[in-house]
Protein backbone atom coordinates (compact mmCIF):
# COMPACT_ATOMS: atom_id res chain seq x y z
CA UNK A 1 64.44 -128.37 156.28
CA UNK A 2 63.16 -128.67 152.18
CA UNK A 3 61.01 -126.61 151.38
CA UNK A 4 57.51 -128.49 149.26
CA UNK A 5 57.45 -127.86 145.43
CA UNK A 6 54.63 -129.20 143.49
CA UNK A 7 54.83 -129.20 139.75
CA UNK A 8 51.52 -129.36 138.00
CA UNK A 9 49.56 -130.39 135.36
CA UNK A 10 52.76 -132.70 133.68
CA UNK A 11 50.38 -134.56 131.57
CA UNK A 12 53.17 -136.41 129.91
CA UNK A 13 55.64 -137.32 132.94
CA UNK A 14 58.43 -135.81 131.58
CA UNK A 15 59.25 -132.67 134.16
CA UNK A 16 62.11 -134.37 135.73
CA UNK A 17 63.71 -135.70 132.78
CA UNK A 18 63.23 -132.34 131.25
CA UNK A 19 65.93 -130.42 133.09
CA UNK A 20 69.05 -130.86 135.47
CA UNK A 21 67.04 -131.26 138.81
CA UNK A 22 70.48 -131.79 140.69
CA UNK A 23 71.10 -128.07 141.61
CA UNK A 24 67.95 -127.88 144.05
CA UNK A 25 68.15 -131.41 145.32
CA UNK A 26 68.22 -131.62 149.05
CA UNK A 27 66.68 -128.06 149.76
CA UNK A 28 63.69 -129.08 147.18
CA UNK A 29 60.83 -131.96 148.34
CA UNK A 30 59.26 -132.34 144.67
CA UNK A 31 56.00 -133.89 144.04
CA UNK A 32 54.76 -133.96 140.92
CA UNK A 33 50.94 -133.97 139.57
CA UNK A 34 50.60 -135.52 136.51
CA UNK A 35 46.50 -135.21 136.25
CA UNK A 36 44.63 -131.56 136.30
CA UNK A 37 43.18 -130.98 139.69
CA UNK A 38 40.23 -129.30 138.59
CA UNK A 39 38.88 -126.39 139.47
CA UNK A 40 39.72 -123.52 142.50
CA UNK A 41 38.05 -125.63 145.33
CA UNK A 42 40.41 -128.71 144.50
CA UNK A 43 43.46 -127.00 143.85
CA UNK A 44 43.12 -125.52 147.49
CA UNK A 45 42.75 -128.71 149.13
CA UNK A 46 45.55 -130.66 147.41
CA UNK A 47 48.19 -127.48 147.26
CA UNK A 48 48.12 -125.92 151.48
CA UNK A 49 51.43 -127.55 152.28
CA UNK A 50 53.55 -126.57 149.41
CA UNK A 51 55.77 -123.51 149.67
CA UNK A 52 56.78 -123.72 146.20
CA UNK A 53 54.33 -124.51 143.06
CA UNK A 54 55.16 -124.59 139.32
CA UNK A 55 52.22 -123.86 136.71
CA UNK A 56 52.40 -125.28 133.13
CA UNK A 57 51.06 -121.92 131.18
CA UNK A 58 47.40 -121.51 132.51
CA UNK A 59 46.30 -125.29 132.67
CA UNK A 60 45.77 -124.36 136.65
CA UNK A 61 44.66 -121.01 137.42
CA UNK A 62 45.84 -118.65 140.68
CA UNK A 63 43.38 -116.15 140.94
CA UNK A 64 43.32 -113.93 144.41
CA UNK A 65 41.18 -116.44 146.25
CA UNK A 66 43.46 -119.07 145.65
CA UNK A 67 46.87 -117.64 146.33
CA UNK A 68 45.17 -116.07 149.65
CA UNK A 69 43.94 -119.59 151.20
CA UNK A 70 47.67 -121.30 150.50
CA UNK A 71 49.32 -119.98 153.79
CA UNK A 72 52.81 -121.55 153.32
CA UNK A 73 53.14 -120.27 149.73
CA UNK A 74 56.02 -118.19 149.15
CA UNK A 75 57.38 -118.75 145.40
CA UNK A 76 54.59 -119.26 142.25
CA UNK A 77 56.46 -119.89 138.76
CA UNK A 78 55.10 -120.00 135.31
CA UNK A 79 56.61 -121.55 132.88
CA UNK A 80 56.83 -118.60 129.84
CA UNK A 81 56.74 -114.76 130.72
CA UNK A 82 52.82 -114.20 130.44
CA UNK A 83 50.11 -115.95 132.72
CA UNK A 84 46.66 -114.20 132.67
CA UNK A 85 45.48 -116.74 135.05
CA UNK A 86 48.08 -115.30 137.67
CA UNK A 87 46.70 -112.58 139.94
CA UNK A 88 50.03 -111.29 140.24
CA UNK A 89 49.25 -108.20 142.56
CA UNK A 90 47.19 -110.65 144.82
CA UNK A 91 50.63 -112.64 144.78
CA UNK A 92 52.26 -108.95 145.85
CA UNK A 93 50.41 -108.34 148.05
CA UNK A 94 50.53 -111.47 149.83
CA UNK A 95 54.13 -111.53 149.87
CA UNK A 96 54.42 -113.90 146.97
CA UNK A 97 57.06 -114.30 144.54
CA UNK A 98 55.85 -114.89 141.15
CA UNK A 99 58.41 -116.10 138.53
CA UNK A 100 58.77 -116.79 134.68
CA UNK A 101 60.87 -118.56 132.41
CA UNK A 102 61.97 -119.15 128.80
CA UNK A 103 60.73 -120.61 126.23
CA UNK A 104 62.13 -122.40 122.91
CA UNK A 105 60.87 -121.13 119.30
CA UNK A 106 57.90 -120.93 117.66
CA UNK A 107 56.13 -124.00 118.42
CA UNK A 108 52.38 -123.32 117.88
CA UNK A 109 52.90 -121.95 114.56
CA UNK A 110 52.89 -125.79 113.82
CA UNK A 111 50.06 -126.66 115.50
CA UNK A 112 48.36 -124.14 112.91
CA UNK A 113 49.93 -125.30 110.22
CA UNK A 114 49.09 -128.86 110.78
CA UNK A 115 45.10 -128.17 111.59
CA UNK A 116 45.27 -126.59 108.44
CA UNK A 117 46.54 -129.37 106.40
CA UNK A 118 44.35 -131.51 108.24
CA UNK A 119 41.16 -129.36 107.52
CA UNK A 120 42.07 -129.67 103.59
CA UNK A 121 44.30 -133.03 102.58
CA UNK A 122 42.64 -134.75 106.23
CA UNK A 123 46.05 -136.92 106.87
CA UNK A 124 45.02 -137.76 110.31
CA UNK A 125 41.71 -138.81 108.97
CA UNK A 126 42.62 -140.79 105.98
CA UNK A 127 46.00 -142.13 108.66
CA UNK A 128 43.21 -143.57 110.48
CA UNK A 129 41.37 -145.24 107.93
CA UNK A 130 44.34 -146.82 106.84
CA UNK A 131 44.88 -148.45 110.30
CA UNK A 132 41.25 -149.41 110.56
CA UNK A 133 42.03 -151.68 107.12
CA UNK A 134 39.78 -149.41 104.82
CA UNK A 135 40.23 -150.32 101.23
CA UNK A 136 41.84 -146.57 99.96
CA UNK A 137 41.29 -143.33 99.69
CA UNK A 138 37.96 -141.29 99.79
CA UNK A 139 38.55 -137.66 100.34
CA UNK A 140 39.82 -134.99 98.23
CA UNK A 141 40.67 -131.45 99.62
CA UNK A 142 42.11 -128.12 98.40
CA UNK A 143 45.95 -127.68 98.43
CA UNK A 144 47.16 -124.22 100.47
CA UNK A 145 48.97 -122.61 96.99
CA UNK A 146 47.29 -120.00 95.74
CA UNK A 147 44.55 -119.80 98.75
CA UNK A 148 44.53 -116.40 101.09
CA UNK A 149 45.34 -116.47 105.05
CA UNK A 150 44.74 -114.05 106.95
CA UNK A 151 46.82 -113.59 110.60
CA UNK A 152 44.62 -111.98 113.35
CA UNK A 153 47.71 -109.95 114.96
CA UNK A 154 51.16 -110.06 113.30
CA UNK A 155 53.36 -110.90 116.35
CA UNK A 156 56.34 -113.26 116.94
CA UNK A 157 53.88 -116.03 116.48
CA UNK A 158 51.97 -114.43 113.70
CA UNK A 159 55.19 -113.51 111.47
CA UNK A 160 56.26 -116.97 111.56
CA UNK A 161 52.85 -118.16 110.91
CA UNK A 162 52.83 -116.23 107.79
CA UNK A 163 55.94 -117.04 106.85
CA UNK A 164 55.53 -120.85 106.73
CA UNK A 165 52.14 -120.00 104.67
CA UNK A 166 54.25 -118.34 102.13
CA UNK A 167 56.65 -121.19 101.80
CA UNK A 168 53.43 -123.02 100.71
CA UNK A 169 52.68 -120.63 97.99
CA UNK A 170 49.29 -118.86 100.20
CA UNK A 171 49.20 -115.07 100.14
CA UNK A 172 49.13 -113.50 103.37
CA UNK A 173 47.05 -110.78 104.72
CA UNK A 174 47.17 -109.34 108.35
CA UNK A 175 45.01 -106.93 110.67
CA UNK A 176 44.96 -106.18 114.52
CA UNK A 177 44.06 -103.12 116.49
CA UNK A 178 47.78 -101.75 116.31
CA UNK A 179 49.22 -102.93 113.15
CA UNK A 180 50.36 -100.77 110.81
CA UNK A 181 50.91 -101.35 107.13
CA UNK A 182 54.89 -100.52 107.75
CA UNK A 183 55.10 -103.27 109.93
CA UNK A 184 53.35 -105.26 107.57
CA UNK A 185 55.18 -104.27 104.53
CA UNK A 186 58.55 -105.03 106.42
CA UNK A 187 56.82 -109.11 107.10
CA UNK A 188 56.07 -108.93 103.29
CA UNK A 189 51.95 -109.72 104.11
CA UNK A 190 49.24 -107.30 103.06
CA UNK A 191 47.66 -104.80 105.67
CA UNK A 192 44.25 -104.60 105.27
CA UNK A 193 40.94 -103.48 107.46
CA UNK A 194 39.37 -106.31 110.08
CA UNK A 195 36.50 -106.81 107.57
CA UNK A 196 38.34 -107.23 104.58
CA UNK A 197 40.66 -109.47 106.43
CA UNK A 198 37.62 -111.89 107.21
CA UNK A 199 35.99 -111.49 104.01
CA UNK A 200 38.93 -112.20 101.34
CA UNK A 201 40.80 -115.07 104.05
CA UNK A 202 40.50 -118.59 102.97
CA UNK A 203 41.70 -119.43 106.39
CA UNK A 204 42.03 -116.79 109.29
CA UNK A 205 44.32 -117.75 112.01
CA UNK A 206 44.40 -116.01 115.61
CA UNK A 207 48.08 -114.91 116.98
CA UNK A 208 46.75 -111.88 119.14
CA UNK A 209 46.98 -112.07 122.80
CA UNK A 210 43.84 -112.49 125.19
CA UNK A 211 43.25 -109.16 127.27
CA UNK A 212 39.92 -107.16 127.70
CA UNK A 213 39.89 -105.87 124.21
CA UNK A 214 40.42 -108.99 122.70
CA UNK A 215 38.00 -111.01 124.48
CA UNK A 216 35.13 -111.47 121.97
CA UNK A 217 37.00 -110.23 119.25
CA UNK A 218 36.09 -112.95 116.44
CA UNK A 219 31.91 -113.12 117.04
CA UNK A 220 28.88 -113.77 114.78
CA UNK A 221 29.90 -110.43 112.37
CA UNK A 222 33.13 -111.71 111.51
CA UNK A 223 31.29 -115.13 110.91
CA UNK A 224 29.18 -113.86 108.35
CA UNK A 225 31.67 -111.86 106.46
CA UNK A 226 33.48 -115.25 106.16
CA UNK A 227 33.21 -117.30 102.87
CA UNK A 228 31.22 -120.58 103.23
CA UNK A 229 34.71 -122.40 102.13
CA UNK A 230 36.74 -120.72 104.35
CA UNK A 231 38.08 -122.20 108.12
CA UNK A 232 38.92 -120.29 111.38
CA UNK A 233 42.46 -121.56 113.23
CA UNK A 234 42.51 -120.71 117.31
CA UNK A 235 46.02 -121.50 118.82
CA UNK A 236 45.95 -118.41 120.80
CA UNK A 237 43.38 -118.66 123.65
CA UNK A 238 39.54 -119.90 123.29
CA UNK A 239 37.80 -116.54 124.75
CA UNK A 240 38.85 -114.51 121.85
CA UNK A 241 36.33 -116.37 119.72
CA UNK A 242 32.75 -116.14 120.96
CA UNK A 243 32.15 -120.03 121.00
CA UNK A 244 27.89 -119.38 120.85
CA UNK A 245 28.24 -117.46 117.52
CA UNK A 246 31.11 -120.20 116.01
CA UNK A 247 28.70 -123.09 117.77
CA UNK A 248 26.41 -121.39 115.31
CA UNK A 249 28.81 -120.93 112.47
CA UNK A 250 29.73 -124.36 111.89
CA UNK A 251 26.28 -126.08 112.13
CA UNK A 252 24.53 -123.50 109.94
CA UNK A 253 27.93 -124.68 107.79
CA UNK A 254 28.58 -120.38 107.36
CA UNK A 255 31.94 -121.42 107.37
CA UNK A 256 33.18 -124.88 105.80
CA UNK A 257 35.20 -125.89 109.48
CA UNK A 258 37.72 -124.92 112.01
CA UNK A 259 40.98 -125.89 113.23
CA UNK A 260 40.73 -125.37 117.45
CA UNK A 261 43.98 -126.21 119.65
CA UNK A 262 41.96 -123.91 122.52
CA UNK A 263 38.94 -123.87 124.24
CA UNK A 264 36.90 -121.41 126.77
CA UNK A 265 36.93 -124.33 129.14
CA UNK A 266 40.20 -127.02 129.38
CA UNK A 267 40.66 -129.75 129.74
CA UNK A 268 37.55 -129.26 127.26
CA UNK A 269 34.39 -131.32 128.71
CA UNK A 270 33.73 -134.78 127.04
CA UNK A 271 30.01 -133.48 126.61
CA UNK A 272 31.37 -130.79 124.39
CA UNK A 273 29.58 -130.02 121.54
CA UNK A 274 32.97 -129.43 119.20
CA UNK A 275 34.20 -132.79 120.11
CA UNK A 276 31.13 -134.31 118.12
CA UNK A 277 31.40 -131.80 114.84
CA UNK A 278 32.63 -133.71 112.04
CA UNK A 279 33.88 -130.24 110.33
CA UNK A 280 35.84 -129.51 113.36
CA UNK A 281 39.63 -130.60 114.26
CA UNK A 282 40.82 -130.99 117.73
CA UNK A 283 43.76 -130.53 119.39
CA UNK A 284 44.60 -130.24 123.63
CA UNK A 285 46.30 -126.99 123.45
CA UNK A 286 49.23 -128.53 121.84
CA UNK A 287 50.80 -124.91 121.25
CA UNK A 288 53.59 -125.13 123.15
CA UNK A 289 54.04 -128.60 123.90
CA UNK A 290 57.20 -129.45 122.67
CA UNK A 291 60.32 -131.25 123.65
CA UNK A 292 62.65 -128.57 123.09
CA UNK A 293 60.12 -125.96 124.73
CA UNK A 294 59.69 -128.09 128.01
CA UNK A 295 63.89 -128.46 128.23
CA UNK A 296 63.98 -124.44 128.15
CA UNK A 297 60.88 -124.12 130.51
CA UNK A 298 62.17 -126.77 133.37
CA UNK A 299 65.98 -125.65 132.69
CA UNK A 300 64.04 -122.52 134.34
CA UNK A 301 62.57 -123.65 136.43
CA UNK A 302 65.36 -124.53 137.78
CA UNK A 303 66.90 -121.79 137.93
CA UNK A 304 63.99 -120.01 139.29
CA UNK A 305 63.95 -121.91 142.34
CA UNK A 306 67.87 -121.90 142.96
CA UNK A 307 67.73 -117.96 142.78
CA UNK A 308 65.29 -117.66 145.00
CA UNK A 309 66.74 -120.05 147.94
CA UNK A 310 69.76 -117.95 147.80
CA UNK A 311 67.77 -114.58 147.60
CA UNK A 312 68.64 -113.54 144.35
CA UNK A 313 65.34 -114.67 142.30
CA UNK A 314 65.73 -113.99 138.71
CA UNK A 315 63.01 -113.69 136.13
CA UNK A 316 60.16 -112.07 138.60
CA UNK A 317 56.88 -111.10 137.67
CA UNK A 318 55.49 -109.16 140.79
């Protein structure tokens, strides 16, 4: 008899046609969900008869309460290595397998890159104007050469991040709570102190991972060092910035805007505050969401589940 996967949260319908779905079929009864099911209480009610589930990142949490009220659960995959909404010894301790996969590049560094062109030469904004038959142009914005970024952690993500702002002529500066000025030297940015960081940056833009330490990290101190001109970039996770103190930020215009691709809350709530800030640019956690990223993440998928029908799971997070 097949065993029930669900796949969730595949906002764009493109799961099955991102991978080779042929080595599971007939021991696999898929159903796909391709809207969020909201929160813990809805999650439970539409997931008890699946024995196999696949997460997209953290879109759809699995904290103890819900892995212990989904009886026939036996195999949990994440797409990516890391899930901090994944109580993985719960998941032990239940008996569950949890699984990763791989992933494809360095997608989000674009998404920061973009909200930071969009912050400055607004293409998106003046793209739009365009469409809408306006007569021409009416904005004018700084151009990234010769302006200072500084990278919140200096990671996989953060080194590339840096690396595209040098190709555009920005000098780069970098802090986090374990960086050293070696490993800086060797990414050819600048080391410097966490207040320094947020005073000289034109832009400061968050690679560092959320964990206990982190959470909070970027509050109202680190807003008031900030110049007035300058623009905060989140494509990490929305907890790490203390939304009250950049609510405050950006209406007392402290800081001239921000570039946000994550949120405490997603999907974000339409009565959001951000979504009606006119020095504020959107995204829907966009990060990883590309086509070559979703091949590599289903591809394992995949894989995930054929290992563990023929008891040799691969990739495995408990």
């Amino acid at each position: 008899m097949a065993m029930r996967c669900a796949i969730l949260d595949d906002y764009q319908n493109v799961a099955l046609a991102s991978a080779d779905w042929s080595k599971i079929k007939g021991d696999v009864d898929i159903k796909v969900f391709h809207e969020h099911l909201g929160g813990p209480d809805k999650a439970i009610a539409a997931l008890q008869e699946f024995e196999i589930i696949v997460a997209m990142r953290e879109r759809t949490g699995f904290p103890k309460a819900v892995i212990d009220a989904l009886p026939r659960l036996k195999l949990l995959i994440t797409t990516g290595m890391r899930n901090a909404s994944i109580d993985t010894e719960a998941a032990k301790a239940r008996g569950v397998t949890v699984c990763g996969t791989g992933a494809f590049g360095s997608p989000t560094s674009g998404i920061a890159i973009g909200l930071m062109l969009e912050l400055t030469r607004r293409i998106g904004y003046e793209n739009a104007r365009m469409h809408a038959g306006a007569p021409w142009q009416t904005t004018i914005g700084p151009d990234l050469e010769g302006l200072t970024l500084g990278t919140l952690g200096l990671g996989k993500l953060g080194q590339r991040t840096a690396a595209i702002a040098k190709a555009f002529g920005m000098k780069v500066i970098a802090w986090s709570q374990n960086l050293t000025p070696e490993k800086c030297g060797q990414a050819g940015v600048g080391y410097v102190g966490k207040e320094e960081l947020f005073r000289q940056s034109d832009f400061v833009t968050i690679h560092v991972v959320l964990s206990a330490r982190s959470r909070g990290l970027v509050g109202a101190k680190e807003f008031s060092l900030m110049k007035p001109t300058a623009y905060l970039i989140n494509t990490s996770r929305g907890p790490i910035v203390d939304e009250a103190a950049m609510l405050a930020a950006l209406r007392e215009k402290k800081i001239a805007g921000a570039g946000l691709d994550v949120f405490d809350v997603e999907p974000l709530p339409l009565d959001h505050p951000l979504r009606k800030m006119d020095n504020v640019v959107l995204t829907p956690h966009l990060g990883y969401v590309s086509l070559q990223n979703y091949r590599h993440y289903f591809a394992g998928v995949v894989e995930d589940i054929r290992g563990f029908l023929d008891g040799k799971a691969v990739r495995v997070l408990t």
